[in-house]
C-alpha atoms as a PDB file:
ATOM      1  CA  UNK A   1      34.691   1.230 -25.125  1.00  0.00           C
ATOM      2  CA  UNK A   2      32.788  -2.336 -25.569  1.00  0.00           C
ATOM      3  CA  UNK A   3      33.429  -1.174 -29.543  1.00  0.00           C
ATOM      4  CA  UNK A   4      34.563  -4.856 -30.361  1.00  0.00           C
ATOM      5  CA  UNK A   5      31.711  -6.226 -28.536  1.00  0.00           C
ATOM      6  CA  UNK A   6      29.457  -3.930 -30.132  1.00  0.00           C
ATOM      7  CA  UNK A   7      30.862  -5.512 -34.028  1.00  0.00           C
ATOM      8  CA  UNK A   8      30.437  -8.932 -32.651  1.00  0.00           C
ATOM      9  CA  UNK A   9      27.060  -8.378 -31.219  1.00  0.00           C
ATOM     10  CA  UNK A  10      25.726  -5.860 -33.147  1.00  0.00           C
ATOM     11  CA  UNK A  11      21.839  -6.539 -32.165  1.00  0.00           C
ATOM     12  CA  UNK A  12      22.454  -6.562 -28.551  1.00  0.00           C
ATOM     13  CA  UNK A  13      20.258  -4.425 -27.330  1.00  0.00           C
ATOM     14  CA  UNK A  14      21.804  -4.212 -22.881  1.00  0.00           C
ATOM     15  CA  UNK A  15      24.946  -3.798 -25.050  1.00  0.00           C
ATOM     16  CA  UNK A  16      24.182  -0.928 -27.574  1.00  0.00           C
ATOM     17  CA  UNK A  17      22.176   0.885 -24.293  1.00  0.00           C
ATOM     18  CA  UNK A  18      24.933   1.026 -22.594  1.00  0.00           C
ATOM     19  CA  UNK A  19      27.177   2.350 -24.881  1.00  0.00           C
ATOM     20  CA  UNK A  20      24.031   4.953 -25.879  1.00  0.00           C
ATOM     21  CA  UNK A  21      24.612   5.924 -22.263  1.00  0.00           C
ATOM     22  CA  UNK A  22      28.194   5.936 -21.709  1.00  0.00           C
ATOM     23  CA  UNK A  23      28.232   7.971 -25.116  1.00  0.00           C
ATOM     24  CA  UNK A  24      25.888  10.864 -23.551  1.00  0.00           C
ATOM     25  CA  UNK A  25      27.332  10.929 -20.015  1.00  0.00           C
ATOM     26  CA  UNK A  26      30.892  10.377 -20.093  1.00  0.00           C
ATOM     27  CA  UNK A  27      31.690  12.165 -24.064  1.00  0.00           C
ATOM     28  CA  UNK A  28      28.334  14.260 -24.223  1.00  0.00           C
ATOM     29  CA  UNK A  29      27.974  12.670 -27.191  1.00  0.00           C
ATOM     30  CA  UNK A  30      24.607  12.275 -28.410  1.00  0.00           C
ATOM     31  CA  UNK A  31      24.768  12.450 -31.945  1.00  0.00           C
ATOM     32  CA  UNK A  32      26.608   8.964 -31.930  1.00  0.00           C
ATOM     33  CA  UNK A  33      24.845   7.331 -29.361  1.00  0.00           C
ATOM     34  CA  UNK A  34      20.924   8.561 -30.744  1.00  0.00           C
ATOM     35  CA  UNK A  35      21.442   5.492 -33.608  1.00  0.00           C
ATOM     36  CA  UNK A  36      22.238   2.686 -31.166  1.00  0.00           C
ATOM     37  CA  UNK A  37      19.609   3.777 -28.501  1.00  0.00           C
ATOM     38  CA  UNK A  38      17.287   3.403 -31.830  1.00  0.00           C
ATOM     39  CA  UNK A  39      19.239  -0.226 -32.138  1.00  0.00           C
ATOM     40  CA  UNK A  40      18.600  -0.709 -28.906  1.00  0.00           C
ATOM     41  CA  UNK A  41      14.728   0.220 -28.540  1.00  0.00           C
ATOM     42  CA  UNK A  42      14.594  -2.111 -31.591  1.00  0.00           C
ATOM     43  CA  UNK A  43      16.191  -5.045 -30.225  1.00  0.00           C
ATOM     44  CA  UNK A  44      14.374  -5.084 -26.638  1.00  0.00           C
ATOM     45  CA  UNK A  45      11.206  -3.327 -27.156  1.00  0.00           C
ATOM     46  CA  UNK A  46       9.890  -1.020 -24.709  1.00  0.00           C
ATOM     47  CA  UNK A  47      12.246  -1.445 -21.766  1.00  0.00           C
ATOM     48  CA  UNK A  48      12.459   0.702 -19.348  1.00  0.00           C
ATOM     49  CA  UNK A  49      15.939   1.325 -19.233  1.00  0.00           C
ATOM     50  CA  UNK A  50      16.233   1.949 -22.648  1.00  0.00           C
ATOM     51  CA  UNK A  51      13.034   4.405 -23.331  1.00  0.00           C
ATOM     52  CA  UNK A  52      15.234   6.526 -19.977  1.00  0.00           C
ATOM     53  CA  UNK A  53      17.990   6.703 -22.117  1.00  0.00           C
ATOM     54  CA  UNK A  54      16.359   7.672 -25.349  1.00  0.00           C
ATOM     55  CA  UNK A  55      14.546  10.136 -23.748  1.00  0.00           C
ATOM     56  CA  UNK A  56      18.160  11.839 -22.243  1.00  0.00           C
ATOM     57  CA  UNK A  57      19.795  11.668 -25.888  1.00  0.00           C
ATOM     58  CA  UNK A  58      16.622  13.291 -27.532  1.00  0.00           C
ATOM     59  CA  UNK A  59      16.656  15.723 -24.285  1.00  0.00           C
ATOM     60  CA  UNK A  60      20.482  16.362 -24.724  1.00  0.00           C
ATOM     61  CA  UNK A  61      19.940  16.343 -28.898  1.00  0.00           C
ATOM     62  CA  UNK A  62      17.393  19.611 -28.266  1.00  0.00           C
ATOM     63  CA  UNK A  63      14.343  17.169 -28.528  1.00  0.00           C
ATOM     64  CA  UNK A  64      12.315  18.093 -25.577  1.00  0.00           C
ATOM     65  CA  UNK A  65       9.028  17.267 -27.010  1.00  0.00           C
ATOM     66  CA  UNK A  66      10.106  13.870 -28.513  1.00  0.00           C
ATOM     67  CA  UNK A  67      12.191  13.233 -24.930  1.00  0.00           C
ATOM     68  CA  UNK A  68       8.852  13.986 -22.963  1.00  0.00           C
ATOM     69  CA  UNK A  69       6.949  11.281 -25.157  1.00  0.00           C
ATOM     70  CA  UNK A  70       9.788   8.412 -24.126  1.00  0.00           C
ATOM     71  CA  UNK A  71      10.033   9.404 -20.616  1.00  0.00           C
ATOM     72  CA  UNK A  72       5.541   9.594 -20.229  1.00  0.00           C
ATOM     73  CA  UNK A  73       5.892   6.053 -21.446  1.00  0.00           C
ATOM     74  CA  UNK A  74       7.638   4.959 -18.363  1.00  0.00           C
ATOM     75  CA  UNK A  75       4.604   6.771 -15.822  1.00  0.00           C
ATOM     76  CA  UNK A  76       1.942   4.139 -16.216  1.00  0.00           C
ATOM     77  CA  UNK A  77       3.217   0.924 -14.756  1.00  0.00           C
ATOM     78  CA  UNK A  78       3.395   2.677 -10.868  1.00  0.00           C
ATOM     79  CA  UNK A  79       7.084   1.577 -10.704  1.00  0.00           C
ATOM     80  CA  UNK A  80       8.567   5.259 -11.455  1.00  0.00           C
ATOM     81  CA  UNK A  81      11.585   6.187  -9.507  1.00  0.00           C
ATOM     82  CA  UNK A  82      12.814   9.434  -8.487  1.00  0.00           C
ATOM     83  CA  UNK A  83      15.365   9.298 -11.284  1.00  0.00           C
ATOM     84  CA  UNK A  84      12.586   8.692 -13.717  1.00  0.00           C
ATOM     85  CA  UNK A  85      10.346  11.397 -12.575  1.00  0.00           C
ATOM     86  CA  UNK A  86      13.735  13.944 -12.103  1.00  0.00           C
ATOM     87  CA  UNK A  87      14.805  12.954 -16.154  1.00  0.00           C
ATOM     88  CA  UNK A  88      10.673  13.837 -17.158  1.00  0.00           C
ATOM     89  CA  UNK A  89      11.361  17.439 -15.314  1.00  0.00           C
ATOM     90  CA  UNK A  90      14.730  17.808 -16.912  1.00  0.00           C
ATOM     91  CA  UNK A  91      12.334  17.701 -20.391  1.00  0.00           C
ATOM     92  CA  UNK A  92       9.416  19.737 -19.014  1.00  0.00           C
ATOM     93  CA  UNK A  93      11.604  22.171 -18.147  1.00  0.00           C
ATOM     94  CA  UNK A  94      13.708  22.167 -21.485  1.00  0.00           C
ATOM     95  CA  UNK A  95      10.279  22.467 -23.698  1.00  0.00           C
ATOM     96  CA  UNK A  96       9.201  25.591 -21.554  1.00  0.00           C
ATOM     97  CA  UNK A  97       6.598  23.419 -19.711  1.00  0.00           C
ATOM     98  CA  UNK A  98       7.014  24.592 -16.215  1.00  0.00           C
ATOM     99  CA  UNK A  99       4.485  23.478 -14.344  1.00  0.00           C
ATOM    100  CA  UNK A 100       4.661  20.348 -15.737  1.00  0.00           C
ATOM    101  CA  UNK A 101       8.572  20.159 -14.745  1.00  0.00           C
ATOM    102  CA  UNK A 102       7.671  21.573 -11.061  1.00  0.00           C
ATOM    103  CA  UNK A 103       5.018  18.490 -10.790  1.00  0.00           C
ATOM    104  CA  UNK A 104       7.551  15.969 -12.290  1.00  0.00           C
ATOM    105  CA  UNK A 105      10.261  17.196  -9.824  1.00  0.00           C
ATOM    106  CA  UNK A 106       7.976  17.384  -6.683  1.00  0.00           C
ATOM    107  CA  UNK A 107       7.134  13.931  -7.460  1.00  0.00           C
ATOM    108  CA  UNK A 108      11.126  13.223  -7.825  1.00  0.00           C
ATOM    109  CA  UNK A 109      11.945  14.947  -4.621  1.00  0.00           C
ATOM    110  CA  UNK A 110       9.171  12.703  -2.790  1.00  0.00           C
ATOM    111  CA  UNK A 111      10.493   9.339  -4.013  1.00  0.00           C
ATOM    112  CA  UNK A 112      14.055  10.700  -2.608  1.00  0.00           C
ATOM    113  CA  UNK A 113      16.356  12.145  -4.598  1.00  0.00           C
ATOM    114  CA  UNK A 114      19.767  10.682  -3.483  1.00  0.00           C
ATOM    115  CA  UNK A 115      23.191   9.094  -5.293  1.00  0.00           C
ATOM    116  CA  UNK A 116      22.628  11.020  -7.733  1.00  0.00           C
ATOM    117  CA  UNK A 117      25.196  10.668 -10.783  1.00  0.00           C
ATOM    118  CA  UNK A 118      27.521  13.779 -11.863  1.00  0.00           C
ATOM    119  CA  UNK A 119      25.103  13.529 -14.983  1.00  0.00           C
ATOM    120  CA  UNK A 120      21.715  13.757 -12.809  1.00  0.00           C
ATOM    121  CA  UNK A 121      23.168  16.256 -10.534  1.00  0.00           C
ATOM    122  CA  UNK A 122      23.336  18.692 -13.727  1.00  0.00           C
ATOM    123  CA  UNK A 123      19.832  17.644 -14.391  1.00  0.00           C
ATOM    124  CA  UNK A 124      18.606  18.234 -11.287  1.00  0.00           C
ATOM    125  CA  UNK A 125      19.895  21.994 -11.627  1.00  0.00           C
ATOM    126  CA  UNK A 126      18.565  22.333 -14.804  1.00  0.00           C
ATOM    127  CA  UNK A 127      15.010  21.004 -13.602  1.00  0.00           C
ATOM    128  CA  UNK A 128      14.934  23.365 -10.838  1.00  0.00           C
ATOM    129  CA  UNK A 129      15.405  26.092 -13.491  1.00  0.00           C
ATOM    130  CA  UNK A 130      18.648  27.047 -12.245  1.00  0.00           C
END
């Protein structure tokens, strides 16, 4: 799993998020992919598509609060997508804020929740409160 790419790259932060990623959603494995999201975040600064995945690896590592503080930081710029707003819920929802998870999943719902990955399809039920 890109592990020899990983040794020979080790500050590549596209490289270390994916693996983060591929970690939580394929192995559920967020305990070894929390250190290279924190390589990654590092490496690239605040990208977008790294603060979503540190955010789902503190949400799956029982770190709502922290999860909700990298997922806010991808509201301001107007460019959230439904995905975005649906992972913010999945937090809301996991810290016992539920009116802030019903507002974060209306907003997901209205940007059109579609394609959704096996992993966002469990997120999506857990958002809902279900």
């Amino acid at each position: 799993m890109c592990s020899s790419d990983l040794a020979q790259s080790p500050e590549h932060g596209v490289l270390l998020n994916n693996v983060a990623w591929l970690l939580l959603t394929e192995r559920g494995d967020a305990a070894r992919a929390l250190p290279l999201i924190h390589r990654a975040v590092w490496s690239l600064g605040p990208d977008r598509a790294v603060l979503d995945t540190k955010g789902l690896i503190l949400l799956a590592s029982d770190r709502p609060a922290d999860a909700i503080r990298a997922l806010e930081t991808l509201r301001p710029d107007g460019e959230e997508t439904a995905v975005d707003w649906l992972h913010l819920a999945a937090a809301c929802r996991a810290a016992g804020r539920g009116k802030d998870a019903d507002f974060a999943l209306q907003q997901a719902r209205s940007k059109g929740l579609k394609d959704l990955s096996p992993y966002d399809q469990r997120l999506l039920e857990s958002a809902a409160g279900r």
